[in-house]
N, C-alpha and C. Protein backbone atom coordinates (compact mmCIF):
# COMPACT_ATOMS: atom_id res chain seq x y z
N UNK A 1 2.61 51.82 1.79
CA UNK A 1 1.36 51.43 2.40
C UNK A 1 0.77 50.27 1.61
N UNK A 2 0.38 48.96 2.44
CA UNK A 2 -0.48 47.96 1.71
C UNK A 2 -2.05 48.48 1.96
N UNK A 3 -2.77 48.61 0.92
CA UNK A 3 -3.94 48.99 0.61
C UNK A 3 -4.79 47.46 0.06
N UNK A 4 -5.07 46.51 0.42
CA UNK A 4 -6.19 45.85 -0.10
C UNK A 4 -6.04 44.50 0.59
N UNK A 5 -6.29 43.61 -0.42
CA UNK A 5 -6.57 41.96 -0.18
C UNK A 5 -5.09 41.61 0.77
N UNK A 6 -4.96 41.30 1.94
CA UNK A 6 -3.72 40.85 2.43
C UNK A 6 -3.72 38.87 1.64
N UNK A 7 -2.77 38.41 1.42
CA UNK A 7 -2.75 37.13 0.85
C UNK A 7 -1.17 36.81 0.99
N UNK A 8 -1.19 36.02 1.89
CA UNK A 8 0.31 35.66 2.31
C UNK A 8 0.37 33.93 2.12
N UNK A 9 1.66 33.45 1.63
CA UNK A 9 0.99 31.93 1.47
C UNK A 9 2.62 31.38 2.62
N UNK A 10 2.37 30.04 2.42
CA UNK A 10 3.68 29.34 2.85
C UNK A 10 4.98 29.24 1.83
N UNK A 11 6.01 30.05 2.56
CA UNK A 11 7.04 30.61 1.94
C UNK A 11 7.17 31.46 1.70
N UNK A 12 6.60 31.99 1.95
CA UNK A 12 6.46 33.69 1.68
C UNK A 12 6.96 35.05 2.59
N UNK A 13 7.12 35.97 2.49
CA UNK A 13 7.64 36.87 3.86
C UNK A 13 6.80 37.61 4.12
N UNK A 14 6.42 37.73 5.53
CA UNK A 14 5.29 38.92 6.21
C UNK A 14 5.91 40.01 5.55
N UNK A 15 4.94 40.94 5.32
CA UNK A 15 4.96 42.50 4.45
C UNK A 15 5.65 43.22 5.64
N UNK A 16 5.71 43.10 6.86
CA UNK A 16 6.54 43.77 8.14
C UNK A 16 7.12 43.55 8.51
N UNK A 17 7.73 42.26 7.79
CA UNK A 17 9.36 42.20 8.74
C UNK A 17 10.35 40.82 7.74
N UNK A 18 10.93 40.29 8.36
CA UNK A 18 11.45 39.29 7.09
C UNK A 18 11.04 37.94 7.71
N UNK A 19 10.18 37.93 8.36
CA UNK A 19 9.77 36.33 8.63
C UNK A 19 8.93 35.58 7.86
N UNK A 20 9.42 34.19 7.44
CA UNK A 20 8.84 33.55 6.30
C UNK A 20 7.84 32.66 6.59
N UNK A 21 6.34 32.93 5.77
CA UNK A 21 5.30 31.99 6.89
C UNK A 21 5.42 30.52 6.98
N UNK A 22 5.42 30.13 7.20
CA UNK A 22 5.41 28.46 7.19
C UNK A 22 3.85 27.75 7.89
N UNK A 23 3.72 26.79 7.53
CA UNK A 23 2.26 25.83 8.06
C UNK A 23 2.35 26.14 9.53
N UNK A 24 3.11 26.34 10.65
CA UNK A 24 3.40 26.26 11.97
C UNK A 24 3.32 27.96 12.61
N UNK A 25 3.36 29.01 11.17
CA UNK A 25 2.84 30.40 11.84
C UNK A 25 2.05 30.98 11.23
N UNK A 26 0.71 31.00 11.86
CA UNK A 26 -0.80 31.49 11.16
C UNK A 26 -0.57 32.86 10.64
N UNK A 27 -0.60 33.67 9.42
CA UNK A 27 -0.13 34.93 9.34
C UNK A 27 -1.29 35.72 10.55
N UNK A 28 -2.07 35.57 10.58
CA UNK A 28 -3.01 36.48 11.15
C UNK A 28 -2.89 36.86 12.37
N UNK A 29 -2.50 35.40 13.04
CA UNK A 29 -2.07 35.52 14.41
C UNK A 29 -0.76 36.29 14.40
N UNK A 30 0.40 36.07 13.88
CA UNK A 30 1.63 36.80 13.51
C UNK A 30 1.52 38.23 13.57
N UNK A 31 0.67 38.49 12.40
CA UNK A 31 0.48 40.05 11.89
C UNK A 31 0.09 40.76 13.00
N UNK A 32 -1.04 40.20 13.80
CA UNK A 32 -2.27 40.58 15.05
C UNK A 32 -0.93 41.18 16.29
N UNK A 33 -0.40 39.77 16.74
CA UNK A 33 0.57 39.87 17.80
C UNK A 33 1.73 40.97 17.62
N UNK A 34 2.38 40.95 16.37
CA UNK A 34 3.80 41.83 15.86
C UNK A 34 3.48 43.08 15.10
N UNK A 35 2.52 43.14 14.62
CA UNK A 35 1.78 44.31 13.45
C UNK A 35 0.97 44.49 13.59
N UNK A 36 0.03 45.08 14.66
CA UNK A 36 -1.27 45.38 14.91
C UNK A 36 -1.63 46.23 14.30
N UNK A 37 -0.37 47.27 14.59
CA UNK A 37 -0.89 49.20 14.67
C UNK A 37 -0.25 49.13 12.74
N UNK A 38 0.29 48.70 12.28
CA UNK A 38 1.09 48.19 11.09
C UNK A 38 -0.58 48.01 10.14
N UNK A 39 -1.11 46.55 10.67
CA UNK A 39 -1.97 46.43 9.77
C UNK A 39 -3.30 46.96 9.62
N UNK A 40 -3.51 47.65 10.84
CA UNK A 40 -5.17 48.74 11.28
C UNK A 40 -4.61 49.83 10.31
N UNK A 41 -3.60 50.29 10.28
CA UNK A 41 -3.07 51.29 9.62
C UNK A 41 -3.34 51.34 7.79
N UNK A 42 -2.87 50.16 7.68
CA UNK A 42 -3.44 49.93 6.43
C UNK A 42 -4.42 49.25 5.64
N UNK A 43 -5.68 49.06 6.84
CA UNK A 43 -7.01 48.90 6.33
C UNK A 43 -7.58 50.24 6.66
N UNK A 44 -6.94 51.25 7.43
CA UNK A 44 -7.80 52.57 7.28
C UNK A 44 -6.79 53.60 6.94
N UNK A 45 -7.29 54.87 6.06
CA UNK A 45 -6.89 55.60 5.80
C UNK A 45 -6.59 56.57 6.66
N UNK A 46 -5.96 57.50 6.67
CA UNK A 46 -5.16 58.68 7.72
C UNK A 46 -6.58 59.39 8.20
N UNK A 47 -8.05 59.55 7.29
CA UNK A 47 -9.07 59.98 8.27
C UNK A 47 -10.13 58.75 8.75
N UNK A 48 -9.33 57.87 8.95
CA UNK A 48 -10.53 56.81 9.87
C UNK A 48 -11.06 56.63 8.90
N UNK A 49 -11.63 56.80 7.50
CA UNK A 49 -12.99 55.77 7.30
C UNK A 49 -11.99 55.05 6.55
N UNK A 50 -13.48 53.41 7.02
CA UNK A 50 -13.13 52.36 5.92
C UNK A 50 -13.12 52.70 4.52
N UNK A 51 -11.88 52.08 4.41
CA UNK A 51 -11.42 51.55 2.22
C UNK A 51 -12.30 50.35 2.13
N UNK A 52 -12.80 49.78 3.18
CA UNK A 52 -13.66 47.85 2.32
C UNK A 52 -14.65 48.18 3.65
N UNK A 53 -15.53 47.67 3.33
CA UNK A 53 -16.55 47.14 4.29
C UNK A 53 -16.25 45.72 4.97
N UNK A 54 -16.72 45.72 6.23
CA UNK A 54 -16.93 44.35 7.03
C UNK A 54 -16.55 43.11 5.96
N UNK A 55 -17.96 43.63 5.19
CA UNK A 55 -18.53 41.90 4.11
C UNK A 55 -17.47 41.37 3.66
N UNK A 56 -16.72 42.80 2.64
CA UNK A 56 -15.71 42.68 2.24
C UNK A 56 -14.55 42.21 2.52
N UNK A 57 -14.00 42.75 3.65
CA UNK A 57 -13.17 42.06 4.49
C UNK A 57 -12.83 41.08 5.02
N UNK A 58 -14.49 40.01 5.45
CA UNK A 58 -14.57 38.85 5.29
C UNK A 58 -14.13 37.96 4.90
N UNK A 59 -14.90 38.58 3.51
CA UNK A 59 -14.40 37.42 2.07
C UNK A 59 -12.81 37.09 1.77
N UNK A 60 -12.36 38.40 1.68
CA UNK A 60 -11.11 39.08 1.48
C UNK A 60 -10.41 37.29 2.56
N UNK A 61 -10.53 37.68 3.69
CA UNK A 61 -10.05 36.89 5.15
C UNK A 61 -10.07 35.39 4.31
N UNK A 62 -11.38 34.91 4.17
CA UNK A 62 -12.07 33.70 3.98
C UNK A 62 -11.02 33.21 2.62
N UNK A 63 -11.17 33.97 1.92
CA UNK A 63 -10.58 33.96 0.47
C UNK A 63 -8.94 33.57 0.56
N UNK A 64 -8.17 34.23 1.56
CA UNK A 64 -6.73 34.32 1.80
C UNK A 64 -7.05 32.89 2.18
N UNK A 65 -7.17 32.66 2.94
CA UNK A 65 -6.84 31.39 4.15
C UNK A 65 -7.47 30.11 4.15
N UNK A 66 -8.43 30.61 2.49
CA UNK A 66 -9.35 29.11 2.39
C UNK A 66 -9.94 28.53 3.70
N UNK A 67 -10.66 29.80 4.35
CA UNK A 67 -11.21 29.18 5.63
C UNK A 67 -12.78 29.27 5.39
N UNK A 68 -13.73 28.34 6.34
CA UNK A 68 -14.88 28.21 6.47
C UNK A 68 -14.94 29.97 7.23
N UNK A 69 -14.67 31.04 7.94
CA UNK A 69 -15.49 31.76 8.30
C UNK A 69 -15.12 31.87 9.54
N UNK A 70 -14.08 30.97 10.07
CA UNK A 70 -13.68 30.99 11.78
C UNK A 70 -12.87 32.46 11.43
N UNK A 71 -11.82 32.26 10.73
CA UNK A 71 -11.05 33.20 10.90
C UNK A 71 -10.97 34.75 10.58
N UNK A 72 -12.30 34.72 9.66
CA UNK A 72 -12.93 36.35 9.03
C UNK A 72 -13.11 36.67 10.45
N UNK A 73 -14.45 35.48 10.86
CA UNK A 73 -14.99 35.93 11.71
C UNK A 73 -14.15 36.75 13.56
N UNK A 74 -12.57 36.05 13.39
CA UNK A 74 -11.89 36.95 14.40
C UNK A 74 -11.52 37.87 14.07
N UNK A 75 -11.14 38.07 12.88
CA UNK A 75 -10.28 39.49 11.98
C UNK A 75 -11.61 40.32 12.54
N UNK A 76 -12.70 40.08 11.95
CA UNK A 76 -13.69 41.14 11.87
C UNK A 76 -13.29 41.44 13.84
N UNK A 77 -13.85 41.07 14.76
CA UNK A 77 -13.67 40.92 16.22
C UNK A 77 -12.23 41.76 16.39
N UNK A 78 -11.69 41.15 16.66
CA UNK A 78 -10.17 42.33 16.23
C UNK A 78 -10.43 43.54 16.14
N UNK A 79 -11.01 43.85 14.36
CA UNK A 79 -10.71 45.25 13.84
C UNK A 79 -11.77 46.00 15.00
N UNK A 80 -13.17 45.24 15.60
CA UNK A 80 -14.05 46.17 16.12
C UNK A 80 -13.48 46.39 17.47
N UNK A 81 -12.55 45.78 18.14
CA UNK A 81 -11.62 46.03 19.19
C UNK A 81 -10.88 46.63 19.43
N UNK A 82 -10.10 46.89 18.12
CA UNK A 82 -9.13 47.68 17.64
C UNK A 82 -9.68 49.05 17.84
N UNK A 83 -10.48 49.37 16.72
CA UNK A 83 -11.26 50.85 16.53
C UNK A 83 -11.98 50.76 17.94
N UNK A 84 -12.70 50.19 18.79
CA UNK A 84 -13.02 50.86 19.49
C UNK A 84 -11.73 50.95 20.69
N UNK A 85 -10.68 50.59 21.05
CA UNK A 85 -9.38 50.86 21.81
C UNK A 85 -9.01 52.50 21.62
N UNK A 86 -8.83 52.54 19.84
CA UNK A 86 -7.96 53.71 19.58
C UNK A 86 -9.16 54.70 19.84
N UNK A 87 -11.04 54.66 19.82
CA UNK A 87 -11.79 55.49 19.61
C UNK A 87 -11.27 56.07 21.63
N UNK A 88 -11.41 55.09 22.58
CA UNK A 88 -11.27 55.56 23.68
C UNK A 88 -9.81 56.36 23.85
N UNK A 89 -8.96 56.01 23.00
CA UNK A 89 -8.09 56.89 23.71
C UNK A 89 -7.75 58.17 23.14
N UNK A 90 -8.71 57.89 22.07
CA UNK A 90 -8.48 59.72 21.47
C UNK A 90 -9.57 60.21 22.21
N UNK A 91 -11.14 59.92 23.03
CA UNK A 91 -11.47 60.65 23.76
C UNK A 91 -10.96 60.86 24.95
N UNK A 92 -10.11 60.49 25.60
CA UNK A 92 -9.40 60.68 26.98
C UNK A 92 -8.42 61.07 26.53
N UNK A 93 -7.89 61.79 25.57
CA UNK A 93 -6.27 62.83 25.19
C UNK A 93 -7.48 63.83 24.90
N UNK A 94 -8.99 63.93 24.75
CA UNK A 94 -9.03 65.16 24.29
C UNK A 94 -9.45 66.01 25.50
């Protein structure tokens, strides 16, 4: 299980599979599209609560990718998409 700061650079291999990032594949978009359930998995623990807060996560984002805030700002969008997807379908299995 990856537990924390994701930080992937150019040349490097996604943590899920053996593809090497290069300037031409955004990890996030990569991870998002091929590793969704992969990487929700390991920003939350086996009982749902958050290991980092939002803020955190942010930075974390901002920090990896040397971005102004575009790209926290979809991660964050994502994860609240995410959790609320999986929240609906565990109330309609129950």
């Amino acid at each position: 299980m990856f537990v924390g700061m994701l930080a992937i650079g150019n040349g490097e291999k996604c943590p899920f599979c053996k593809t090497i990032m290069t300037k031409d594949i955004k990890i996030f978009d990569h991870i998002y599209k091929n590793h969704k359930e992969k990487l929700v998995e390991n920003l939350f623990n086996e009982d749902e609560d958050m290991l980092f807060n939002l803020r955190e996560i942010k930075e974390a984002v901002d920090f990896a990718t040397g971005d102004d805030g575009f790209r926290s700002n979809e991660v964050i969008e994502i994860l609240k998409l995410t959790r609320g997807e999986e929240n609906a379908t565990k109330k309609s299995n129950k």
